[in-house]
N, C-alpha and C. Protein backbone atom coordinates (compact mmCIF):
# COMPACT_ATOMS: atom_id res chain seq x y z
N UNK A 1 -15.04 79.81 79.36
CA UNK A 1 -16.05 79.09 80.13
C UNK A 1 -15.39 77.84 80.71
N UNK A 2 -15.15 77.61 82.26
CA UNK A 2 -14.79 76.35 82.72
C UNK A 2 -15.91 75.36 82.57
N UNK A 3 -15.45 73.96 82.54
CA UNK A 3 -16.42 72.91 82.26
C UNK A 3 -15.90 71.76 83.43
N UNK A 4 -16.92 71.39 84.17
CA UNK A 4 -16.70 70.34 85.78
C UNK A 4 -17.84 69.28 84.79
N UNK A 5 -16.88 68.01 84.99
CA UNK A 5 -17.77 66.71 83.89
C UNK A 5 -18.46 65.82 85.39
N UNK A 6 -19.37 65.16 85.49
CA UNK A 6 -20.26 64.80 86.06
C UNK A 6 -19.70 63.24 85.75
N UNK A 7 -20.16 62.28 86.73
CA UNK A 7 -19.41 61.24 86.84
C UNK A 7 -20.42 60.58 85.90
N UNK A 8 -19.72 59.07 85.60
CA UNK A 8 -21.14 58.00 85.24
C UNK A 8 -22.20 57.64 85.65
N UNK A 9 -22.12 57.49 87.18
CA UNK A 9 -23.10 56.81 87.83
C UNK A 9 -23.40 57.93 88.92
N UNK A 10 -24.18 58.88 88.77
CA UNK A 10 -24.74 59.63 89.74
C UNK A 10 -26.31 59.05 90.49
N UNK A 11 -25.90 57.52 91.18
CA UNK A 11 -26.40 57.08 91.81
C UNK A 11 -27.14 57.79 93.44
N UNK A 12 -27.94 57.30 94.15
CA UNK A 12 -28.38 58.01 95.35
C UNK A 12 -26.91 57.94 96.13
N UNK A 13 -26.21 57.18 96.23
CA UNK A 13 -25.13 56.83 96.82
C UNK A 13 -23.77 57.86 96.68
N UNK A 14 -23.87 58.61 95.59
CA UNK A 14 -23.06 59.43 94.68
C UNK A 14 -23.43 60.72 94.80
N UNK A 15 -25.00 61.18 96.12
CA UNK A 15 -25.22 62.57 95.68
C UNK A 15 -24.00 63.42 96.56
N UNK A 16 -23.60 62.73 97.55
CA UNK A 16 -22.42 63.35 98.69
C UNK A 16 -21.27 64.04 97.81
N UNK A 17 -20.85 62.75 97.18
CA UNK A 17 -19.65 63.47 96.14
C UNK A 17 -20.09 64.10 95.57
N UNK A 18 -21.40 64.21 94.74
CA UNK A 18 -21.96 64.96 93.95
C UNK A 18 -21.61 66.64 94.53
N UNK A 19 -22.37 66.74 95.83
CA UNK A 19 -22.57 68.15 96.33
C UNK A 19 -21.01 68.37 96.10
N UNK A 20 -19.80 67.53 96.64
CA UNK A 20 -18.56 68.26 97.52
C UNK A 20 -18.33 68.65 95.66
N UNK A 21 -18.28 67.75 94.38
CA UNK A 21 -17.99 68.14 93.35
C UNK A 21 -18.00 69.47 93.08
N UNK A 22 -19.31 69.79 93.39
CA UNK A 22 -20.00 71.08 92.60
C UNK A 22 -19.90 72.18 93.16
N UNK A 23 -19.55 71.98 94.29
CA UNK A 23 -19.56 73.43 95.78
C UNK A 23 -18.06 74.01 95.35
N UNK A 24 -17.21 73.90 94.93
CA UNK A 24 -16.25 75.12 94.62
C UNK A 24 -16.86 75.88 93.45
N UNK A 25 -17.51 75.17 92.58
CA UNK A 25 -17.91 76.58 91.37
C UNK A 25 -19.49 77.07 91.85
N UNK A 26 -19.97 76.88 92.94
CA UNK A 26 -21.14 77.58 93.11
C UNK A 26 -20.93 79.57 92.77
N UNK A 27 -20.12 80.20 93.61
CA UNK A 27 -19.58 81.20 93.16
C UNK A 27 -18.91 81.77 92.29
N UNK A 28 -18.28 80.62 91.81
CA UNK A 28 -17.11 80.93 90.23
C UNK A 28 -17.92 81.62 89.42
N UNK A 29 -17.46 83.00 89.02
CA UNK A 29 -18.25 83.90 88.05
C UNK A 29 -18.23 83.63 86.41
N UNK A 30 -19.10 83.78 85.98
CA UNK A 30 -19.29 83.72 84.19
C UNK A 30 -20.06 82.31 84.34
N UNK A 31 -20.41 81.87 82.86
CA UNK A 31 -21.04 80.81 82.68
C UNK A 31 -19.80 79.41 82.91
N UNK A 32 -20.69 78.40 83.28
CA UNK A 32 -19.98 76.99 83.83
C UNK A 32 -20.96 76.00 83.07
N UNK A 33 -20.29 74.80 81.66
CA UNK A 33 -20.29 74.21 81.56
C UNK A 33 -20.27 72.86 82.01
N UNK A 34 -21.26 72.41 82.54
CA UNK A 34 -21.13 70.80 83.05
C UNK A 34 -21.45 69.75 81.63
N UNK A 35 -20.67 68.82 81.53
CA UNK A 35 -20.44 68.23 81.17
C UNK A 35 -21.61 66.58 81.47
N UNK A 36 -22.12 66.25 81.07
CA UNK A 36 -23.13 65.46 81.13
C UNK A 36 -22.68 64.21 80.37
N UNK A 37 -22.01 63.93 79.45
CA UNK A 37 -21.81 63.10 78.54
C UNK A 37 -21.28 61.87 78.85
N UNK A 38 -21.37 61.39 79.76
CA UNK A 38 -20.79 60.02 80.75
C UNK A 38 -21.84 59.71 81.93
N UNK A 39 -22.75 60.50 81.15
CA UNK A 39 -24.14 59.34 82.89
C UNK A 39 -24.10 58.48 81.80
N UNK A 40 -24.47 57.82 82.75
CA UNK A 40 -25.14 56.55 82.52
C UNK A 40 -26.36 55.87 83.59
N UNK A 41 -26.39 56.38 84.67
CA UNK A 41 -26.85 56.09 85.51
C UNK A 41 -27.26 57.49 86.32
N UNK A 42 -28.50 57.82 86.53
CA UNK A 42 -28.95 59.02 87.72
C UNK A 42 -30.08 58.59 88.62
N UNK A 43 -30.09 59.07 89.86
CA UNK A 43 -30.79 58.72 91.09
C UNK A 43 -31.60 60.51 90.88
N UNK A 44 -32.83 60.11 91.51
CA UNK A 44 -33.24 61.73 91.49
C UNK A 44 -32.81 62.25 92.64
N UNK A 45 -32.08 62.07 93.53
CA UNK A 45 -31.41 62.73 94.55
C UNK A 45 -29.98 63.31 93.87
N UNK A 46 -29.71 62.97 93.19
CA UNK A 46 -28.41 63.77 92.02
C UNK A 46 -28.97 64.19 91.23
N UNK A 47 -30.41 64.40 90.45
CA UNK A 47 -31.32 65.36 90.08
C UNK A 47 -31.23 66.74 90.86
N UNK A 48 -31.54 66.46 92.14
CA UNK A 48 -31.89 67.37 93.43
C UNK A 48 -31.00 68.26 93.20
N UNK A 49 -29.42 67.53 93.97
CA UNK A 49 -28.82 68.25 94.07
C UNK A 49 -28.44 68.98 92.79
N UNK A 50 -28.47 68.64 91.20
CA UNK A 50 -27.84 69.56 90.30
C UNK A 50 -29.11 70.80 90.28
N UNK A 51 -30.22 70.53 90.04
CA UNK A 51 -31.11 71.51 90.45
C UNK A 51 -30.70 72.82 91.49
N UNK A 52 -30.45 72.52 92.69
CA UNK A 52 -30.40 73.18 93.67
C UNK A 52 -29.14 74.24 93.25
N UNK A 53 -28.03 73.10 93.13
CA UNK A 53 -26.74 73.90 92.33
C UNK A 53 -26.91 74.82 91.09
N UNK A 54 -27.51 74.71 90.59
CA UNK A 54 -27.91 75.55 88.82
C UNK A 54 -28.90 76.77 89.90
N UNK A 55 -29.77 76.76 90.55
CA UNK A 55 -30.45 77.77 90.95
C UNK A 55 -30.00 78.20 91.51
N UNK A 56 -29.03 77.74 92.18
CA UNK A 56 -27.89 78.82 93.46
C UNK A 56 -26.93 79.73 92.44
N UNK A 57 -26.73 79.38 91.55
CA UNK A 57 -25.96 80.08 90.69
C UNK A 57 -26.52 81.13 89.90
N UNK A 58 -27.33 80.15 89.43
CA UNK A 58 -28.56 81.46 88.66
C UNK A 58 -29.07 82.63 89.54
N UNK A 59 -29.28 82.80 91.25
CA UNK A 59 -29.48 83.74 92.55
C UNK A 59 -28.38 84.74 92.37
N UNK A 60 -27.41 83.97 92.09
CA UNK A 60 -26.12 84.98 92.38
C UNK A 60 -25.91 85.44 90.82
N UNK A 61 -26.48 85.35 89.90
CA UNK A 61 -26.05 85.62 87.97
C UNK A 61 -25.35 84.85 87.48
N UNK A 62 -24.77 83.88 87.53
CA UNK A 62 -24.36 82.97 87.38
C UNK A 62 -24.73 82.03 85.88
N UNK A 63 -24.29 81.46 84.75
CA UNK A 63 -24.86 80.85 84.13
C UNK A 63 -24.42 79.41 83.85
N UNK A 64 -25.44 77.98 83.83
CA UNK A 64 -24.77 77.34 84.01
C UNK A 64 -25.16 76.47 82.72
N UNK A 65 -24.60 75.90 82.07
CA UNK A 65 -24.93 74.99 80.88
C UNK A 65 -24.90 73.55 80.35
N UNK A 66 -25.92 72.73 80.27
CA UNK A 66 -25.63 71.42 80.64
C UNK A 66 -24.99 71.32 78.55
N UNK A 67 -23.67 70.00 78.77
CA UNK A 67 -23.19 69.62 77.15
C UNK A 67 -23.55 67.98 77.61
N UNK A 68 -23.78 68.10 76.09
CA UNK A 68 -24.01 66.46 75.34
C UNK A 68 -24.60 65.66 76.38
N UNK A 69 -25.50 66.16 77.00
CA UNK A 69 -26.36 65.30 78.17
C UNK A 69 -26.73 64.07 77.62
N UNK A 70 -26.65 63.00 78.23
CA UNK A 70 -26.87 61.79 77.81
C UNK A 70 -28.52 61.59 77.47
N UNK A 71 -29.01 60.72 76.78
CA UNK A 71 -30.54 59.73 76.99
C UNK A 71 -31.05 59.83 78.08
N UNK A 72 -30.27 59.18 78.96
CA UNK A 72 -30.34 58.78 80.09
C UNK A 72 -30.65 60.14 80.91
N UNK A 73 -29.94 60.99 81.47
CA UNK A 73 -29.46 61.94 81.90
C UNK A 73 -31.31 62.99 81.59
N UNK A 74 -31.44 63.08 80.79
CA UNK A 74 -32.53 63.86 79.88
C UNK A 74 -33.36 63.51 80.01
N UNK A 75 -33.73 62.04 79.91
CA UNK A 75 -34.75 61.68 80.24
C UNK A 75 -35.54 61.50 81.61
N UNK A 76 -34.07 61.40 82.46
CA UNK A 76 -34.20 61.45 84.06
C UNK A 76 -34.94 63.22 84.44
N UNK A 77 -34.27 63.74 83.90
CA UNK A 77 -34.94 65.52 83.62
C UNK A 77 -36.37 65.42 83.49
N UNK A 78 -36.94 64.93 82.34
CA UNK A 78 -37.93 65.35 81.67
C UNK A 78 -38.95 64.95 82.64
N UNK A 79 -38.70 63.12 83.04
CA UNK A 79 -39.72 62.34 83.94
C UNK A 79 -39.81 63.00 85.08
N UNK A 80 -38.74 64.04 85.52
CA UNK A 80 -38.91 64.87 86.72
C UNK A 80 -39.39 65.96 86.47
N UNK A 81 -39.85 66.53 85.63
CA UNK A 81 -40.16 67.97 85.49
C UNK A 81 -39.50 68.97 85.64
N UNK A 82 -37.70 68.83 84.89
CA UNK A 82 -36.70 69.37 85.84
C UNK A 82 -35.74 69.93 84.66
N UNK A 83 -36.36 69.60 83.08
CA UNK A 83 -35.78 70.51 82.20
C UNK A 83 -35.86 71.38 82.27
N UNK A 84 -36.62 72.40 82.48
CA UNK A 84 -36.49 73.87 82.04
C UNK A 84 -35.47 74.65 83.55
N UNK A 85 -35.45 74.17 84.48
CA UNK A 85 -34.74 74.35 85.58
C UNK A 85 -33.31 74.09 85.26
N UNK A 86 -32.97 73.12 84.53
CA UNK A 86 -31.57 72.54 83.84
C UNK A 86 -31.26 73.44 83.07
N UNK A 87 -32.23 73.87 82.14
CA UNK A 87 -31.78 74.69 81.05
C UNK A 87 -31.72 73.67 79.94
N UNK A 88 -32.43 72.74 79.66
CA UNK A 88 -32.30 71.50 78.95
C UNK A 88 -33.62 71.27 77.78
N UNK A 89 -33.19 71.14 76.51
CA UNK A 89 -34.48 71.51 75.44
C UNK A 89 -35.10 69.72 75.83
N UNK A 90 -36.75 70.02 75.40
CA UNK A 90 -37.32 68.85 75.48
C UNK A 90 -37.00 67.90 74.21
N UNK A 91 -37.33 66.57 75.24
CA UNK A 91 -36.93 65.38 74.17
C UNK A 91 -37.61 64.66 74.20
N UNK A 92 -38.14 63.89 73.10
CA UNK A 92 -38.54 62.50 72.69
C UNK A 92 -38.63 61.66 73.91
N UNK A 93 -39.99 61.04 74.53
CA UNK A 93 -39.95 60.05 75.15
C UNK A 93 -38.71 58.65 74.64
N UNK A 94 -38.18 58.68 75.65
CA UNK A 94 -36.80 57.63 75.61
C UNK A 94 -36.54 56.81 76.80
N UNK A 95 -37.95 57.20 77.80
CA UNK A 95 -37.60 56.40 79.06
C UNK A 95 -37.37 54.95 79.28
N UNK A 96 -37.09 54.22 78.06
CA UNK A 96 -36.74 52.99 78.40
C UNK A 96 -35.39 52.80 78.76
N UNK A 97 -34.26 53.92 78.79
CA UNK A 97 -33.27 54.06 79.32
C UNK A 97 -33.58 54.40 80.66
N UNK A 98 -34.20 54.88 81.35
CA UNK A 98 -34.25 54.98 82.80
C UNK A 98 -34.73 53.98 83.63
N UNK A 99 -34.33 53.48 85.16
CA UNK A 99 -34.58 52.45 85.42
C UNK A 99 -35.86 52.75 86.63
N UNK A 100 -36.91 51.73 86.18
CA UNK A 100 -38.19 51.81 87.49
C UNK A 100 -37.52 50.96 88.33
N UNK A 101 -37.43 51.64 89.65
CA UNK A 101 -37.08 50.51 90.13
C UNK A 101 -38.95 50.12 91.05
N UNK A 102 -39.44 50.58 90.91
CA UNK A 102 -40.92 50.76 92.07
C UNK A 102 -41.64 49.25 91.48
C-alpha cells in the first residue's frame, strides 16, 4: 500500500497544491494510504478537494485510507458531514481545535 502524507496547514490557500499533490495517485491501483498526522490546520476547501479525490477513486475501485488523522483534521470531517465519505470512524466532539473564523 503506497502512503502520500498531507501537509500541516491545508489552508484555503493550500487547496491548489493540494489538488496537484493528489492527482498522480487518482488512478494508482490498490488501496492508498494518506497520511493525516501533521494537520494542524484545514480550510473546508481542502475538505472539498480530499472528498472529491477519495470518490474519484472509489468510481474507478480504488481504496483509499485516511492514518492517524489528527483532532483537528476529524473534527474538521465531522463539523462537515464528511466522515463517512473519508472513511473516518466518528469522534467525540473536540471542536475547540477547529477555528470559527465567522
Amino acid at each position: 500500500m503506497s502512503t502520500v502524507a498531507l501537509a500541516q496547514d491545508l489552508g484555503i490557500e493550500s487547496t491548489s497544491d493540494l489538488k496537484q499533490h493528489l492527482t498522480p495517485h487518482l488512478g494508482q491501483s490498490g488501496a492508498l494510504r494518506v497520511d493525516a498526522s501533521q494537520v494542524g490546520r484545514v480550510h473546508t476547501a481542502a475538505i472539498q478537494v480530499l472528498c472529491a479525490f477519495v470518490l474519484a477513486r472509489r468510481q474507478a475501485g480504488h481504496a483509499t485510507v485516511f492514518d492517524d488523522a489528527t483532532d483537528t483534521f476529524r473534527d474538521a470531517a465531522r463539523l462537515l458531514g464528511v466522515l463517512q465519505t473519508l472513511g473516518l470512524d466518528a469522534t467525540p466532539d473536540k471542536s475547540n481545535s477547529v477555528e470559527n473564523v465567522a
